[in-house]
Protein backbone atom coordinates (compact mmCIF):
# COMPACT_ATOMS: atom_id res chain seq x y z
CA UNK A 1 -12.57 -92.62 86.73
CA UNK A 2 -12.19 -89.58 88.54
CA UNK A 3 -9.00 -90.13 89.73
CA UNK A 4 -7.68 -90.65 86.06
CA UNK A 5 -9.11 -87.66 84.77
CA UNK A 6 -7.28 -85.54 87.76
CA UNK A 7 -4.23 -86.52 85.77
CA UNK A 8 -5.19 -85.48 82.42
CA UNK A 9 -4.13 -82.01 79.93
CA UNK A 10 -6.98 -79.92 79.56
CA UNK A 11 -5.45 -78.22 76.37
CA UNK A 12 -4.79 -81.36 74.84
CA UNK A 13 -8.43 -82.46 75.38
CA UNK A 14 -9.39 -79.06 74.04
CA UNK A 15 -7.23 -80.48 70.78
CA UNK A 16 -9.02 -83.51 70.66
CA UNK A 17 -12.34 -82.08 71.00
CA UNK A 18 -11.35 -79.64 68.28
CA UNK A 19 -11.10 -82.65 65.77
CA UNK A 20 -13.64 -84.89 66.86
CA UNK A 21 -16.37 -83.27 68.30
CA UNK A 22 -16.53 -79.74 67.00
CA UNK A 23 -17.29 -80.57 63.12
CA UNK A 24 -20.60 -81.10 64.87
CA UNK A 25 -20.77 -79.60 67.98
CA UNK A 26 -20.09 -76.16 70.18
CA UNK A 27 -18.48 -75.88 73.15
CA UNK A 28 -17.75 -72.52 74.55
CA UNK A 29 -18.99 -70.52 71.33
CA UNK A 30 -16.68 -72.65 69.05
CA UNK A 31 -17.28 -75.60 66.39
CA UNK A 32 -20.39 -76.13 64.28
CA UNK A 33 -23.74 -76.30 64.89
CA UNK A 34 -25.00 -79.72 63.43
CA UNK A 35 -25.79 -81.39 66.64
CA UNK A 36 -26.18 -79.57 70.13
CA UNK A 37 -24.21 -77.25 71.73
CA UNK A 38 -22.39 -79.14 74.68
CA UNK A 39 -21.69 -75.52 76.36
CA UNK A 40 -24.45 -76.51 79.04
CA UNK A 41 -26.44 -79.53 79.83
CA UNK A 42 -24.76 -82.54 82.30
CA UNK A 43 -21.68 -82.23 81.23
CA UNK A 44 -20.10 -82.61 84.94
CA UNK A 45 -21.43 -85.80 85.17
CA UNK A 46 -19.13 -88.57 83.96
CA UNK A 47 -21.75 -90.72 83.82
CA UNK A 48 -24.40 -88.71 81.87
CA UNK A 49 -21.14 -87.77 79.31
CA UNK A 50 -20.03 -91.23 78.59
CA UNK A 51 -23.02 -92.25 78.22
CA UNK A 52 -24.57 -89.73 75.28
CA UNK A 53 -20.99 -90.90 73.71
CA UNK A 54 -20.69 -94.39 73.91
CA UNK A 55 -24.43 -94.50 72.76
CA UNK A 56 -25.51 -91.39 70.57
CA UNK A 57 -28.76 -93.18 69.82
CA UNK A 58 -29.84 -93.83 73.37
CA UNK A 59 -31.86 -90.32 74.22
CA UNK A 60 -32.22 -88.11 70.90
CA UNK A 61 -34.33 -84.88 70.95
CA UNK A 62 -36.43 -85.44 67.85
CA UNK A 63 -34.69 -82.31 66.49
CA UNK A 64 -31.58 -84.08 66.08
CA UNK A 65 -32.87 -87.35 64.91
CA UNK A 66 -32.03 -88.65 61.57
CA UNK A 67 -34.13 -89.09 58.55
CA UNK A 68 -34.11 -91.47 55.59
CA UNK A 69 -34.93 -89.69 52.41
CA UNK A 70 -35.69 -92.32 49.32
CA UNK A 71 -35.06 -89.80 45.76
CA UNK A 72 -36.08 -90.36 42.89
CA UNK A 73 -32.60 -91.04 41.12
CA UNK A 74 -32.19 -93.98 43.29
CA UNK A 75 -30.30 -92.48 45.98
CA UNK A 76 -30.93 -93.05 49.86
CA UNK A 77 -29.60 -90.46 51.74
CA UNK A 78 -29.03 -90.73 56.02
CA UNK A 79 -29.59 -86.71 57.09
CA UNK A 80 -30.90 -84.88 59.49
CA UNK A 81 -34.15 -82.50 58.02
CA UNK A 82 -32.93 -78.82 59.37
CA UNK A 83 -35.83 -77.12 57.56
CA UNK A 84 -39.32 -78.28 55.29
CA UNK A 85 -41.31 -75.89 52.85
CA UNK A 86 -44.57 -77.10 50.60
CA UNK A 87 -41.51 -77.68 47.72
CA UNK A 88 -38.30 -78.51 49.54
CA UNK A 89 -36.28 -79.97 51.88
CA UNK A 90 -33.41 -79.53 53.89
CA UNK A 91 -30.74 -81.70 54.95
CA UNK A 92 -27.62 -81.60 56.72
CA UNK A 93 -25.47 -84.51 56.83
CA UNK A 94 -22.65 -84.66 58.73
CA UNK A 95 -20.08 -82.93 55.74
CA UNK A 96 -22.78 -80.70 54.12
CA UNK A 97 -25.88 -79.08 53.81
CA UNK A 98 -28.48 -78.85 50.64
CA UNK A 99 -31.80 -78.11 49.65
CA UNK A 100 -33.60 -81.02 47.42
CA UNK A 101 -37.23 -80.40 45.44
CA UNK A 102 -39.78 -82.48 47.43
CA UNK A 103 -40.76 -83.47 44.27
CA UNK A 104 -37.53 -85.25 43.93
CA UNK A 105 -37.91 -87.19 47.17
CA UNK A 106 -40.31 -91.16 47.25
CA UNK A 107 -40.22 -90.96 50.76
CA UNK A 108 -38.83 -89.61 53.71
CA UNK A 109 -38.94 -91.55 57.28
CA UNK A 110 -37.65 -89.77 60.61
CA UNK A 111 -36.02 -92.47 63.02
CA UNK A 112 -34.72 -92.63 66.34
CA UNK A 113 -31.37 -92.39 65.54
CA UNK A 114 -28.50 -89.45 66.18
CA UNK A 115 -26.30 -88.34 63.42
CA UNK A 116 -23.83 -88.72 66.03
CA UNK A 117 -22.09 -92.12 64.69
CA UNK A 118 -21.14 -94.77 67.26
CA UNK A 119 -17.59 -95.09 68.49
CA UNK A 120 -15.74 -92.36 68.14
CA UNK A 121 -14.20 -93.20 70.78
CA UNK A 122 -12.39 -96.34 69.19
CA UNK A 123 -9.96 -94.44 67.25
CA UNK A 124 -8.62 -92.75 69.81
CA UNK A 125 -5.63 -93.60 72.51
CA UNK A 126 -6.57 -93.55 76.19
CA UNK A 127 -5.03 -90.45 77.23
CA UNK A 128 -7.13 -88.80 74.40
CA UNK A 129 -9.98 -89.97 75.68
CA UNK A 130 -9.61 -88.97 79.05
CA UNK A 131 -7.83 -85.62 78.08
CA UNK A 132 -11.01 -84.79 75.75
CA UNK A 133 -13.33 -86.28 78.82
CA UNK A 134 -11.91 -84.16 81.15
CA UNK A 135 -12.20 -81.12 78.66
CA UNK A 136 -15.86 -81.58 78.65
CA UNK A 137 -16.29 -81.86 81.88
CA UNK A 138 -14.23 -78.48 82.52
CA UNK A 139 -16.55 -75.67 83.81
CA UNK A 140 -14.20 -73.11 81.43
CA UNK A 141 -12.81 -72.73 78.31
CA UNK A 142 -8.81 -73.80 78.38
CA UNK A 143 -5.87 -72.38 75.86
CA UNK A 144 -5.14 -75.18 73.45
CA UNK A 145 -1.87 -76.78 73.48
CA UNK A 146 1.07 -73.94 71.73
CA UNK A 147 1.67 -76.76 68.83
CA UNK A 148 -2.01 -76.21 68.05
CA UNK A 149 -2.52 -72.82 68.01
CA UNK A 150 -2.94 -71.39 64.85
C-alpha cells in the first residue's frame, strides 16, 4: 500500500533492484539492456508497476516478446530475436547473446510472451519487495546502502 511503502529504505531497494532487475533492465542509466529501460514509463503508479511484475506476459511490446527457435541439432531454444539478416539470427536470452546460421534453425515462432519470467517476486522477503517497490517508484536515483557500495 502506500502507507507501507512510506516506511521503506530507498537504498536498500536500490540493492534489490541491483540483483533482480538490472541483469535485464535500466533504471537511471544503470543495468543491462535486455528488456526496457524502467527510467520512464508509469512507474509512479503502484498499480501499473505491480502489475507489469506480477504478470510480465500481460502487455508485451512485440520487441520484447520471446521467440521459439527449433535447430537443427535438436535444440529448442526460448530467446528473444534482437537482430535478423538473409543468413543469421540473433538471440539474447536472458544470460547471453549469439548469432546462429539461419540455416541451422527448422523454425522459429514469435509468441506473446516476455522474457521477463514470472515471480520474481516469490523469492524475496516483504521488506524487499516493498523497499525495491518503492525504489521504482522513486522519481530519483538514491545512494545504495554503504555495505553495497563497491
Amino acid at each position: 500500500t502506500p502507507e507501507r511503502l512510506k516506511q521503506t529504505d530507498l537504498s536498500r531497494g536500490r540493492e534489490v533492484f541491483s540483483h533482480t532487475c538490472a541483469v535485464c533492465h535500466k533504471l537511471y542509466g544503470e543495468g543491462a539492456s535486455i528488456g526496457p529501460d524502467l527510467t520512464g514509463g508509469g512507474r509512479a503508479n503502484l498499480g501499473y508497476l505491480l502489475e507489469n511484475i506480477a504478470d510480465p506476459s500481460a502487455i508485451v511490446p512485440a520487441d520484447y516478446r520471446v521467440s521459439e527457435v527449433e535447430l537443427k541439432d535438436g535444440r529448442d531454444l526460448t530467446a528473444l530475436v534482437v537482430a535478423k539478416t538473409d543468413h543469421s539470427l540473433t538471440l539474447q536470452t536472458p544470460t547471453e547473446k549469439f548469432t546462429i546460421e539461419r540455416s541451422e534453425v527448422i523454425s522459429a515462432r514469435q509468441t506473446k510472451l516476455s522474457l521477463m519470467p514470472e515471480g520474481l517476486l516469490q523469492g524475496l522477503k516483504e521488506g524487499e519487495v516493498c523497499n525495491l517497490i518503492a525504489y521504482l517508484m522513486s522519481p530519483n536515483q538514491v545512494p545504495l546502502p554503504p555495505a553495497a557500495k563497491r
